[in-house]
C-alpha atoms as a PDB file:
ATOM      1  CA  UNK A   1      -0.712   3.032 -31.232  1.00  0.00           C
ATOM      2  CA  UNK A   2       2.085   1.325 -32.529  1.00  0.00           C
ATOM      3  CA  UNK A   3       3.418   0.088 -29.090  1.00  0.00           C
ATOM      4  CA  UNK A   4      -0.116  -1.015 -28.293  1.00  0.00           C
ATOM      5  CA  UNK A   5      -0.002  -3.398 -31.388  1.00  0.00           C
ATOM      6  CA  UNK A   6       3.658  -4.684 -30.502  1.00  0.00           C
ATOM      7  CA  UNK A   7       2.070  -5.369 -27.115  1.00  0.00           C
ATOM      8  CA  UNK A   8      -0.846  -7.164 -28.368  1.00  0.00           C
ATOM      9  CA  UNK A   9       1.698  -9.294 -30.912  1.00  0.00           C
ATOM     10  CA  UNK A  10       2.877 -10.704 -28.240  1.00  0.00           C
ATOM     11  CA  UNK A  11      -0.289 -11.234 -26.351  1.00  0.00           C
ATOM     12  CA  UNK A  12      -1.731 -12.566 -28.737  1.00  0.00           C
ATOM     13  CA  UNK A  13       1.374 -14.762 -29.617  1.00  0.00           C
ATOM     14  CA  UNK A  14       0.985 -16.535 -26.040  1.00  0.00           C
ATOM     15  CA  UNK A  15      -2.891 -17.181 -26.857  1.00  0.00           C
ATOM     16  CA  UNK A  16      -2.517 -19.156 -29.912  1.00  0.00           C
ATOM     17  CA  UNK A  17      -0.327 -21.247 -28.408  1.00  0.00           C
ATOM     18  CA  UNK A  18      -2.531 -22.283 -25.441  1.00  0.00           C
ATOM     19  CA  UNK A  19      -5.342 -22.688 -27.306  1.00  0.00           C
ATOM     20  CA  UNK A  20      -3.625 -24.643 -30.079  1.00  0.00           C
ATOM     21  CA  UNK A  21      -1.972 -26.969 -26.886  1.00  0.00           C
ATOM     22  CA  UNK A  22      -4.384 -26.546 -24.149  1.00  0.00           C
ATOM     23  CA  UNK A  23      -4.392 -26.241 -20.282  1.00  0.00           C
ATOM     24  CA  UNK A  24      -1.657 -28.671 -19.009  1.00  0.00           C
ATOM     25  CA  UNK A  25       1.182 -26.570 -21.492  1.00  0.00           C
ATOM     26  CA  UNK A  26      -0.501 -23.390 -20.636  1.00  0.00           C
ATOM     27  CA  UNK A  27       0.700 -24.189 -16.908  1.00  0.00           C
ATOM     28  CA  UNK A  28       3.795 -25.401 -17.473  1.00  0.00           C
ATOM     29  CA  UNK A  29       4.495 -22.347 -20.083  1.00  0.00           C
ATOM     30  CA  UNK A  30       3.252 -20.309 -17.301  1.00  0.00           C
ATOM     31  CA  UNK A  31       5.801 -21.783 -14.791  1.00  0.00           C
ATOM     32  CA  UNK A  32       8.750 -21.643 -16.914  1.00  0.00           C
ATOM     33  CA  UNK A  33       8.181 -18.014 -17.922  1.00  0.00           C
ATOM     34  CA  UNK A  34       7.878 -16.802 -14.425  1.00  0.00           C
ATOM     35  CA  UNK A  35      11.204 -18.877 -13.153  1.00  0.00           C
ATOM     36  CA  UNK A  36      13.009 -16.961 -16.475  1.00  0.00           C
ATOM     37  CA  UNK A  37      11.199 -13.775 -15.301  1.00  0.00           C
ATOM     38  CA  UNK A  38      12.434 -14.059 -11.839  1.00  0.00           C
ATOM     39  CA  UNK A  39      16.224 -14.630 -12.474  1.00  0.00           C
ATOM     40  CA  UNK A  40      16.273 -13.078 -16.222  1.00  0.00           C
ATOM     41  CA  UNK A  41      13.713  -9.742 -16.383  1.00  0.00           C
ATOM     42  CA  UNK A  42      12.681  -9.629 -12.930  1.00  0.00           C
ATOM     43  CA  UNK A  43       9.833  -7.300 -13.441  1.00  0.00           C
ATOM     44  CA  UNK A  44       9.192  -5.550 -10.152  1.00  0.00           C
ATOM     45  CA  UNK A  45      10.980  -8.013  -7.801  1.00  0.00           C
ATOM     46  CA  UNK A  46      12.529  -5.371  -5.409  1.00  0.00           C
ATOM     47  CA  UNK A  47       8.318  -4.611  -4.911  1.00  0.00           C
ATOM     48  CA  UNK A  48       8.031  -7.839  -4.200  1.00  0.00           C
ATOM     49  CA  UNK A  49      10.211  -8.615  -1.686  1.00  0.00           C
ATOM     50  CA  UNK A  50       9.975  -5.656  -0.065  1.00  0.00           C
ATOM     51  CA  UNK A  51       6.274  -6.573   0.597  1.00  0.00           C
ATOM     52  CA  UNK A  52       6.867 -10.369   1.625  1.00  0.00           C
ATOM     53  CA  UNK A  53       9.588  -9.093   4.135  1.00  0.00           C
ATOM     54  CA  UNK A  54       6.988  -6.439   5.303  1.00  0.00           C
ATOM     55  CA  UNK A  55       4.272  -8.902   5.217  1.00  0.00           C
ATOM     56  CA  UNK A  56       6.890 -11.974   6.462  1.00  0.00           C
ATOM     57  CA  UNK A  57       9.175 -10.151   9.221  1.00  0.00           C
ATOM     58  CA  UNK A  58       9.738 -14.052  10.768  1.00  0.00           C
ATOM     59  CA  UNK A  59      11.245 -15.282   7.483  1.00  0.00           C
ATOM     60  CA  UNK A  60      14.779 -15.696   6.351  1.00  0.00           C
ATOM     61  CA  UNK A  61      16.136 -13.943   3.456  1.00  0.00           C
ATOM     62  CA  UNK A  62      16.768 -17.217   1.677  1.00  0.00           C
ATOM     63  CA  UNK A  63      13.269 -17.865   2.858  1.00  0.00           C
ATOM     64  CA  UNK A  64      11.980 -15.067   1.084  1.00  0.00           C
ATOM     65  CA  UNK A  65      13.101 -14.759  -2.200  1.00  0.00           C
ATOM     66  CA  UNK A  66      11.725 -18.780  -2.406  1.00  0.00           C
ATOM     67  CA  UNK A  67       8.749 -17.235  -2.077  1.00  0.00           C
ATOM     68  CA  UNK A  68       9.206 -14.666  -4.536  1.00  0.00           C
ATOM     69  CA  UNK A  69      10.347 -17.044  -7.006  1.00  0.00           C
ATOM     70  CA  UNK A  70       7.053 -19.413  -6.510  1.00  0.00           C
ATOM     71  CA  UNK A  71       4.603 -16.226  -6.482  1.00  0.00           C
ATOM     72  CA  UNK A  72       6.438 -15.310  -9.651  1.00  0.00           C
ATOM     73  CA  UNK A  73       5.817 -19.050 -10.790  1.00  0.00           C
ATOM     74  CA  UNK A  74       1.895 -18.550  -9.551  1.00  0.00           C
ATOM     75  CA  UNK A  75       1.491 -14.951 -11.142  1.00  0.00           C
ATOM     76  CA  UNK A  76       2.402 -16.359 -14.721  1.00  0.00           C
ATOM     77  CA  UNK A  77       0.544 -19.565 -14.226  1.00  0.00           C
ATOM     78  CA  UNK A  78      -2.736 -17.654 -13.706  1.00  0.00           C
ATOM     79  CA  UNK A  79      -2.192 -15.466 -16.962  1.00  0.00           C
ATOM     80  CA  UNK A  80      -2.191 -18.147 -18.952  1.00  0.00           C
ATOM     81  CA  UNK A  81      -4.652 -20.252 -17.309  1.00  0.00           C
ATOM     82  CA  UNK A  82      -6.914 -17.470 -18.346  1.00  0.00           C
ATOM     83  CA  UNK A  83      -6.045 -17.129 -21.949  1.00  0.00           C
ATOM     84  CA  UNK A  84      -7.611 -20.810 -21.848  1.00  0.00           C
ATOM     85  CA  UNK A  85     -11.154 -19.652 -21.277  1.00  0.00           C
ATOM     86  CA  UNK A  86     -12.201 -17.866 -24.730  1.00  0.00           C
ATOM     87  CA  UNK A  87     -11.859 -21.595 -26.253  1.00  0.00           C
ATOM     88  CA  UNK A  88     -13.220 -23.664 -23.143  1.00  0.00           C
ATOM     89  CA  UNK A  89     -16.740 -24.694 -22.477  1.00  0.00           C
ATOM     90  CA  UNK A  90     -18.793 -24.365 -19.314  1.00  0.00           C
ATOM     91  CA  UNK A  91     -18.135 -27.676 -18.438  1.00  0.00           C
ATOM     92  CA  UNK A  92     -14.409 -27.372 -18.547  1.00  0.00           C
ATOM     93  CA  UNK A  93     -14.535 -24.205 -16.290  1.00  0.00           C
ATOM     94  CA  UNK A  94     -16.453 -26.278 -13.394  1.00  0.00           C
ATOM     95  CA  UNK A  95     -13.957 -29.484 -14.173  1.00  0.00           C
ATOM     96  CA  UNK A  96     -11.277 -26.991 -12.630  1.00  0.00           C
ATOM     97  CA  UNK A  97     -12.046 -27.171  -9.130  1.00  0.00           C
ATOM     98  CA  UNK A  98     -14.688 -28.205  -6.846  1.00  0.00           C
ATOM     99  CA  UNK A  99     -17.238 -25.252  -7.472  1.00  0.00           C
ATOM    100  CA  UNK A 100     -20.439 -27.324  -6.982  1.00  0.00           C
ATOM    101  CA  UNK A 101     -22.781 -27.797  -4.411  1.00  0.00           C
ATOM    102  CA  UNK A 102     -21.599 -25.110  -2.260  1.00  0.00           C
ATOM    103  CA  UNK A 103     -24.606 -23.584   0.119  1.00  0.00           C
ATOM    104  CA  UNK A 104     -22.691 -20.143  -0.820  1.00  0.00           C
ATOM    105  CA  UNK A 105     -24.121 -20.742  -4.819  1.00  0.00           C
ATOM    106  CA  UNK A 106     -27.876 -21.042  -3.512  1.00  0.00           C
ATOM    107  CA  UNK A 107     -27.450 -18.222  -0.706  1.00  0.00           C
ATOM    108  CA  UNK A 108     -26.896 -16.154  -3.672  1.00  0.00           C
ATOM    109  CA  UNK A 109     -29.183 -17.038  -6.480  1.00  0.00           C
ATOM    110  CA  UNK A 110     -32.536 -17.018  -4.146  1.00  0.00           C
ATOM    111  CA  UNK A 111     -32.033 -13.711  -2.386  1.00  0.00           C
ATOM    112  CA  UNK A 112     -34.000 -10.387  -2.653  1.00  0.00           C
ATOM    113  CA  UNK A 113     -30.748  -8.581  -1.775  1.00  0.00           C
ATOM    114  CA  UNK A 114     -28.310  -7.456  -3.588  1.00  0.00           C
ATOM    115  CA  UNK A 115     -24.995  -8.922  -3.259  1.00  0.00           C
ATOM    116  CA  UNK A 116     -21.109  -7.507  -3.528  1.00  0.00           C
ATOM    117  CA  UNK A 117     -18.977 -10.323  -3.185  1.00  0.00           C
ATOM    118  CA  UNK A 118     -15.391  -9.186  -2.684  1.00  0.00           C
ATOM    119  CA  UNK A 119     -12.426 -11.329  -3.772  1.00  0.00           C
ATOM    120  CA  UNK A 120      -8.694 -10.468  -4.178  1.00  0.00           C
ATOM    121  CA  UNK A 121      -6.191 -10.737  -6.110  1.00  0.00           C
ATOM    122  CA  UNK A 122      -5.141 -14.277  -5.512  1.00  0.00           C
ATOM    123  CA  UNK A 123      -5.431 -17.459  -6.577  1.00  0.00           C
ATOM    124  CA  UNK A 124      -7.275 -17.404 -10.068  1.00  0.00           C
ATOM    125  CA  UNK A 125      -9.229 -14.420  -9.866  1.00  0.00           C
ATOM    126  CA  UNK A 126     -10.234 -14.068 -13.101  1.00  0.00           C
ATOM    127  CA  UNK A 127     -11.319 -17.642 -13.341  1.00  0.00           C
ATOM    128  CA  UNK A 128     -12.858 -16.995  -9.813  1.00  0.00           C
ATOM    129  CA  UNK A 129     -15.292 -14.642 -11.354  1.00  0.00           C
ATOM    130  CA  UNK A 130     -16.252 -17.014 -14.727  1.00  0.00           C
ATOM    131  CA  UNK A 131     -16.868 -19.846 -12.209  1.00  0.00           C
ATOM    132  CA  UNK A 132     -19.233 -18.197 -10.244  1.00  0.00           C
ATOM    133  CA  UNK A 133     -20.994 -16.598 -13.045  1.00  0.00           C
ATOM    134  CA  UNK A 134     -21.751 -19.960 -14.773  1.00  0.00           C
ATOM    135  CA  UNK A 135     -22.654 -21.800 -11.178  1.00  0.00           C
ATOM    136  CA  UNK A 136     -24.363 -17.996  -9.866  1.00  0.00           C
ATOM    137  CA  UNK A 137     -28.427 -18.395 -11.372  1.00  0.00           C
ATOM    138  CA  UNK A 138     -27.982 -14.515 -11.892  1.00  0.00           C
ATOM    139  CA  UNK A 139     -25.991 -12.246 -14.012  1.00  0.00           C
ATOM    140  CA  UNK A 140     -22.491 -11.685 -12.209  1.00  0.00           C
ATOM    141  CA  UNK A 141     -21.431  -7.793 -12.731  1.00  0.00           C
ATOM    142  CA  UNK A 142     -17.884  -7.410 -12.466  1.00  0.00           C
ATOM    143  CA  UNK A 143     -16.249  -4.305 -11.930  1.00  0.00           C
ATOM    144  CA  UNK A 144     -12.882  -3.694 -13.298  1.00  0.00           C
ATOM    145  CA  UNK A 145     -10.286  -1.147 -14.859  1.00  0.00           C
ATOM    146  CA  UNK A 146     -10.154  -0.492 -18.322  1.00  0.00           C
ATOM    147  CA  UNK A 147      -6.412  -1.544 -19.599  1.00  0.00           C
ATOM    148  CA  UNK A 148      -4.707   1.568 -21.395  1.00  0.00           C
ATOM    149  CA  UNK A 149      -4.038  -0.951 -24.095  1.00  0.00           C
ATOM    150  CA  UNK A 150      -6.832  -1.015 -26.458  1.00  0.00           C
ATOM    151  CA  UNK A 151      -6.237  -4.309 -28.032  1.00  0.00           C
ATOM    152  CA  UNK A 152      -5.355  -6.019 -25.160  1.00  0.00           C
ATOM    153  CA  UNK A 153      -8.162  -4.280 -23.013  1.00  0.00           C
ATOM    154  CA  UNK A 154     -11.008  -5.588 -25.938  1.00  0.00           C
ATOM    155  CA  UNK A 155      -9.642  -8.871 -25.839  1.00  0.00           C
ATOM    156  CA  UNK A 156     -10.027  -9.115 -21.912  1.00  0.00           C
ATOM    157  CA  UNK A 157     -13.345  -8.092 -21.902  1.00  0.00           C
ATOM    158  CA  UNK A 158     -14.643 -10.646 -24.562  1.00  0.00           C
ATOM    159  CA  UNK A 159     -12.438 -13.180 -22.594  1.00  0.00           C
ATOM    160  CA  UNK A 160     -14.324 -12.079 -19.194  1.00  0.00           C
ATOM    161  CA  UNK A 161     -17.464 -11.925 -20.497  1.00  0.00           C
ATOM    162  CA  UNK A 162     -17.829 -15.276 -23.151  1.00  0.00           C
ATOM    163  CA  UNK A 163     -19.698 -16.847 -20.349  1.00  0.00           C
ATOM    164  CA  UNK A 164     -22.279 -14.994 -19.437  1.00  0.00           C
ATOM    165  CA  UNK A 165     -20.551 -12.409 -16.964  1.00  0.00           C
ATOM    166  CA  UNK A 166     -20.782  -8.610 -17.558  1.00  0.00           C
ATOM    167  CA  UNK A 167     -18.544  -5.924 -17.271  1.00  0.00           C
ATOM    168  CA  UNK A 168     -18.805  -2.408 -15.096  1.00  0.00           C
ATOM    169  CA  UNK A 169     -15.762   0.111 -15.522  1.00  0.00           C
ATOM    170  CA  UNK A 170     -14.328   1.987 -12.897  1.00  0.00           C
ATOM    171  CA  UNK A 171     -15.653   5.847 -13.533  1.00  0.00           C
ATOM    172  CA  UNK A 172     -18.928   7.130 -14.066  1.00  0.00           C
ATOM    173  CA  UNK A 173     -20.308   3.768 -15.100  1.00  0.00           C
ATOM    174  CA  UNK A 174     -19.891   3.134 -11.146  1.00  0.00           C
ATOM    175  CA  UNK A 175     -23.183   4.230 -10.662  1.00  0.00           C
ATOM    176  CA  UNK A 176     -24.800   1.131 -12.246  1.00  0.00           C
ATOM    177  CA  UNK A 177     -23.151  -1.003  -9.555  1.00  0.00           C
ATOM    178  CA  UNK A 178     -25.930   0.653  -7.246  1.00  0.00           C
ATOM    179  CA  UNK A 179     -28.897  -0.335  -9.935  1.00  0.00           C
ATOM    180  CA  UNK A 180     -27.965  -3.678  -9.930  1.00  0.00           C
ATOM    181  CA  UNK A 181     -27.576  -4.430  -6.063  1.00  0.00           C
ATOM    182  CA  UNK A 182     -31.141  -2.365  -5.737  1.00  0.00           C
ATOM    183  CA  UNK A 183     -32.561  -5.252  -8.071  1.00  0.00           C
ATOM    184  CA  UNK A 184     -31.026  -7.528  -6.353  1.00  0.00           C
ATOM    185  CA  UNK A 185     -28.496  -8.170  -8.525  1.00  0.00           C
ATOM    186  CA  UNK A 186     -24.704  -9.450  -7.810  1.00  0.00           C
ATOM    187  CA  UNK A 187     -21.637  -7.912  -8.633  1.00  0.00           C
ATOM    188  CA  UNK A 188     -18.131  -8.954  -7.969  1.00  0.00           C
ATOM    189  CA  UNK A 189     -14.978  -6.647  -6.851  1.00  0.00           C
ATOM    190  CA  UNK A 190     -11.692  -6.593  -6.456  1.00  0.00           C
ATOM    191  CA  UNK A 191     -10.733  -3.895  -4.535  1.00  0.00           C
ATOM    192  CA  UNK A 192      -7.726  -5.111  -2.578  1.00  0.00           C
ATOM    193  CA  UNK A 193      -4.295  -3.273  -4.271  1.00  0.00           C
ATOM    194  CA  UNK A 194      -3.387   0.352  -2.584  1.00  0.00           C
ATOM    195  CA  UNK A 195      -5.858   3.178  -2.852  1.00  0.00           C
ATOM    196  CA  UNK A 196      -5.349   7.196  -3.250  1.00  0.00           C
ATOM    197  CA  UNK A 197      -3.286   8.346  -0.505  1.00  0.00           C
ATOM    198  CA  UNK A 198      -6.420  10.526   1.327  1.00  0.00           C
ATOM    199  CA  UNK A 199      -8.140   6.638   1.828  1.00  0.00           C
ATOM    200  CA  UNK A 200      -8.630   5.783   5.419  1.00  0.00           C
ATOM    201  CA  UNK A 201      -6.173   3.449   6.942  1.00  0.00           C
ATOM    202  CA  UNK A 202      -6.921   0.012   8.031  1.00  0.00           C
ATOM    203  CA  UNK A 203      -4.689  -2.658   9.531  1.00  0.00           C
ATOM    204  CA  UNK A 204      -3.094  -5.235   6.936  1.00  0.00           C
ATOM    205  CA  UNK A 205      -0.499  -7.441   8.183  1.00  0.00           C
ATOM    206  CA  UNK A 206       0.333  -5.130  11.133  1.00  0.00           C
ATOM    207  CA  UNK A 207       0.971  -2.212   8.814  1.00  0.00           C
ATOM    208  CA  UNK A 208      -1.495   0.795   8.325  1.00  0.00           C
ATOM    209  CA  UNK A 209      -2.601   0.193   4.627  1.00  0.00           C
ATOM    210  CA  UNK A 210      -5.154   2.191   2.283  1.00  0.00           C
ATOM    211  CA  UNK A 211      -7.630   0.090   0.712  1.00  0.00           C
ATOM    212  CA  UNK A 212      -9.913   1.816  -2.097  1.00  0.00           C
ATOM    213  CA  UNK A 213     -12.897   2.671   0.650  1.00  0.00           C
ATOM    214  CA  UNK A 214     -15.939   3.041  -2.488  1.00  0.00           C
ATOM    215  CA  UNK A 215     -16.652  -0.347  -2.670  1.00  0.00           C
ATOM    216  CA  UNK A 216     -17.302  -0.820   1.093  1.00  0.00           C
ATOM    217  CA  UNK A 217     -19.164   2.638   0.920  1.00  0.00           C
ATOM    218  CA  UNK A 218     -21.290   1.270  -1.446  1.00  0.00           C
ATOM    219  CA  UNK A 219     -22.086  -1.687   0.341  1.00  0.00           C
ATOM    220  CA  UNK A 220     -22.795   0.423   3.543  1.00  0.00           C
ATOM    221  CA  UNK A 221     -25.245   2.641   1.776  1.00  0.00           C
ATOM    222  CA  UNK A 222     -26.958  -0.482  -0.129  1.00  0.00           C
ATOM    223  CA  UNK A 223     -26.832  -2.729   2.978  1.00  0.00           C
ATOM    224  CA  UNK A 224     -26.013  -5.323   0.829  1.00  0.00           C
ATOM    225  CA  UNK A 225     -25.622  -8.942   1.518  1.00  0.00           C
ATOM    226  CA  UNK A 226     -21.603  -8.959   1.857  1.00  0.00           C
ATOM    227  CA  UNK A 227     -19.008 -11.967   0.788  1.00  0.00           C
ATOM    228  CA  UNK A 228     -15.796 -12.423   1.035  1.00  0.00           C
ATOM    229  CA  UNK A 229     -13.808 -15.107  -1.515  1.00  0.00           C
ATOM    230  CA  UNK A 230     -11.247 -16.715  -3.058  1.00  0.00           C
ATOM    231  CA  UNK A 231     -10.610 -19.505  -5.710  1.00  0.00           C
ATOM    232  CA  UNK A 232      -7.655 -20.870  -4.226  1.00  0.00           C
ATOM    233  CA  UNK A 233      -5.050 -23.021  -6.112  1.00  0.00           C
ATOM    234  CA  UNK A 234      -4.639 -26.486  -4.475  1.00  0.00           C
ATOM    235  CA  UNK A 235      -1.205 -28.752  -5.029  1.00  0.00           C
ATOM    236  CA  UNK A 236      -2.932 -30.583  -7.973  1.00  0.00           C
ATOM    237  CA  UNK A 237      -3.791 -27.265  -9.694  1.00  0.00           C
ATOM    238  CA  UNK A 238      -7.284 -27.881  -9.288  1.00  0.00           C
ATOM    239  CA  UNK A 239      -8.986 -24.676  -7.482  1.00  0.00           C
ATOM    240  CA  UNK A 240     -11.232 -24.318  -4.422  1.00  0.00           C
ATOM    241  CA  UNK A 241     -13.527 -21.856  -3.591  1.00  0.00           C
ATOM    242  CA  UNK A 242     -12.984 -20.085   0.171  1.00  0.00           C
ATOM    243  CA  UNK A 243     -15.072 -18.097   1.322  1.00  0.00           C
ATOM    244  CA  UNK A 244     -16.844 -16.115   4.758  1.00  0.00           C
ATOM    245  CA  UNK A 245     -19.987 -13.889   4.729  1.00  0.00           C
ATOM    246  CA  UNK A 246     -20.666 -10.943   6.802  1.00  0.00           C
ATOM    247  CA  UNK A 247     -22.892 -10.332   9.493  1.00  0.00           C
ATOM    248  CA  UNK A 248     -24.541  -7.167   8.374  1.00  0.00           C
ATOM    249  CA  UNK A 249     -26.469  -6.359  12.368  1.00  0.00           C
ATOM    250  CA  UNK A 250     -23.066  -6.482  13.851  1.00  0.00           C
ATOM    251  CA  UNK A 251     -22.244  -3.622  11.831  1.00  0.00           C
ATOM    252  CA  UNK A 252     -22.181   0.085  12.878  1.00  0.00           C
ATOM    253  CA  UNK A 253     -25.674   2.236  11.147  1.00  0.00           C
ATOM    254  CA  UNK A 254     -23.078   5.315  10.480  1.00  0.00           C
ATOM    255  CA  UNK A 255     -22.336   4.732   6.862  1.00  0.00           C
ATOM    256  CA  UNK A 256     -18.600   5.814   6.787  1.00  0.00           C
ATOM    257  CA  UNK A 257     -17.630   4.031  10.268  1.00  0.00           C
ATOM    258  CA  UNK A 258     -19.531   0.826   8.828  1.00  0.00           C
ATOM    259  CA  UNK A 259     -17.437   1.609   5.340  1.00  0.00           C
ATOM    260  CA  UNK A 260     -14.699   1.179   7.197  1.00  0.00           C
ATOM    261  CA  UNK A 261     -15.731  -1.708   9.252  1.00  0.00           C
ATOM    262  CA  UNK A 262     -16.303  -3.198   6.089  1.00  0.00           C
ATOM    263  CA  UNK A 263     -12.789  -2.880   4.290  1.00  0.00           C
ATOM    264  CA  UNK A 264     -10.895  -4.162   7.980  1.00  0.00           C
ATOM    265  CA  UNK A 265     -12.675  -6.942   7.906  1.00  0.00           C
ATOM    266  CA  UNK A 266     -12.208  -7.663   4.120  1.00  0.00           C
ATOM    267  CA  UNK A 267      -8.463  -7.791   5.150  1.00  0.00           C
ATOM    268  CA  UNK A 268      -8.656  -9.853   7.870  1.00  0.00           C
ATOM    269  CA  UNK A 269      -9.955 -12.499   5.066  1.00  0.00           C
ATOM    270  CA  UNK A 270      -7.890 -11.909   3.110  1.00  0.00           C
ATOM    271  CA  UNK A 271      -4.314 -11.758   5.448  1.00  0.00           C
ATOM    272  CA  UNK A 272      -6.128 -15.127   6.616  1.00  0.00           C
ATOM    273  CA  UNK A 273      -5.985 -16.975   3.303  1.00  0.00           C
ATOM    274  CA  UNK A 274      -2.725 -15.188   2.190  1.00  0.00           C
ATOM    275  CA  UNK A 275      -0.738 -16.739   5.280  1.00  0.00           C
ATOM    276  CA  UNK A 276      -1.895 -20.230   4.186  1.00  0.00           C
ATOM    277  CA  UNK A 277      -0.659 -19.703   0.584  1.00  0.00           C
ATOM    278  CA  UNK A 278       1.430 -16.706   0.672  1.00  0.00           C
ATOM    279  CA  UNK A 279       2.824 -17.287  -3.227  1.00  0.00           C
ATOM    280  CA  UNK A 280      -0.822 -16.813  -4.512  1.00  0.00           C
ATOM    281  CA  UNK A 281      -0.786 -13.231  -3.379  1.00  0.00           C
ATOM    282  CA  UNK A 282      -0.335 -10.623  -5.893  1.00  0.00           C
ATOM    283  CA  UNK A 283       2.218  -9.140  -4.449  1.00  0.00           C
ATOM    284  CA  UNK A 284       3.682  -6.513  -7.723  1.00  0.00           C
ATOM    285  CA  UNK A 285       1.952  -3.756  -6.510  1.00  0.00           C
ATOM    286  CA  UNK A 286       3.463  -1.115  -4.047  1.00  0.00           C
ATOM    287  CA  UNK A 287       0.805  -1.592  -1.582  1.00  0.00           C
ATOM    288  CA  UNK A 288       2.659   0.396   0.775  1.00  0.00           C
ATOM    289  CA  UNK A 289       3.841   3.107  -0.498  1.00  0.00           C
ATOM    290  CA  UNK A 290       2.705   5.350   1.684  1.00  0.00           C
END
């Protein structure tokens, strides 16, 4: 308990600070701290670069640890971006980027499906998700991990949620994902980092990778409408939303084979929109492990 409270000290410590100075020092803070993290404390950089070289075979090793440097840069600038939101309005969240008048937004809101969209972790995720659930005319159901830190974990969730969005944790509270997509309901995953070592391969940058398969199961079983996305970081920090939507006939009717189907082509998106911005990739976990 005590750690947990040192931990959320400093947490905490950050967020007054970016909401006492706002956005523009929140992103500089945020690339500061991850040039002193990369040279100082360099939190899981071996991981790192072992993954852009895997990834990145064609690049130099100069090449590379540029990279790491600027995904370090990206990685801190999108934690504190998002200790912005508990004080920011709904008008500041669609001021960040160019979220309206997509097609996508209306696709969405008038069907009678249910709808998984699947992003990543790149870019703004987490500001990903508040976007679409202010522009979305629907509840947005996010599923996510609990953090083992209480404090911090509690303070995530109010963050996540102050606009309208609502959370769905990973365990038995799966199930409601299911409900909601049979109401025709949306929910939003991110189910791109490694999964247990018994999860069917699939091809990610040329290497055979496990993906967490229950997502795709569930949207095989649901036949769900099925969208891939991003909120992308452009040069002038303002955010764009890419994104591609599958065509559910051209999949197979077997539910595991169409599972599967399901997380391939999920990582051809997102291998697609990592090689144009490779440094918005979340690259700290050991994706390949095994």
């Amino acid at each position: 308990m005590f750690k947990e409270k040192v931990e959320f000290f400093f947490f905490n410590f950050f967020s007054f600070w970016i909401k006492l100075f706002g956005l523009k020092f929140a992103r500089k803070i945020g690339k500061l701290l991850g040039t002193v993290l990369f040279y100082v404390l360099p939190i899981r950089k071996s991981t790192v670069l072992k993954n852009l070289a895997f990834a990145f075979p064609q690049k130099t090793k100069s090449e590379l640890k540029s990279l790491a440097k600027k995904n370090y840069q990206s990685i801190l600038i999108t934690f504190f971006e998002f200790m912005y939101v508990p004080v920011s309005s709904k008008n500041e969240i669609m001021k960040l980027g160019d979220f309206e008048n997509l097609p996508l937004i209306n696709e969405i809101s008038e069907s009678n499906k249910g709808t998984i969209l699947f992003s990543a972790h790149f870019g703004n995720w987490e500001l990903g998700a508040i976007a679409l659930g202010i522009l979305i005319k629907k509840k947005l159901y996010v599923l996510a991990k609990k953090q083992s830190n209480t404090f911090v974990n509690n303070w995530l969730t109010k963050a996540r949620e102050v606009h309208g969005n609502k959370m769905i944790w990973l365990g038995p509270s799966i199930r409601n994902i299911i409900e909601v997509l049979k109401s025709a309901g949306v929910v939003g995953i991110v189910a791109d980092q490694r999964g247990p070592i018994d999860s069917p391969r699939i091809n990610f940058f040329g290497r055979p990778t496990a993906f967490p398969i229950g997502s795709a199961t569930i949207a095989a079983k649901t036949n769900a409408n099925i969208i891939f996305l991003v909120i992308a970081r452009k040069d002038d920090l303002s955010y764009e939303i890419i994104y591609e939507k599958v065509d559910n006939e051209k999949l197979s009717n077997e539910t595991d084979k169409r599972a599967l189907e399901i997380n391939q082509l999920y990582a051809n998106f997102i291998e697609k929109v990592v090689e144009q911005n490779p440094e918005q990739y979340f690259w700290m976990h050991n994706l390949w492990k095994y």
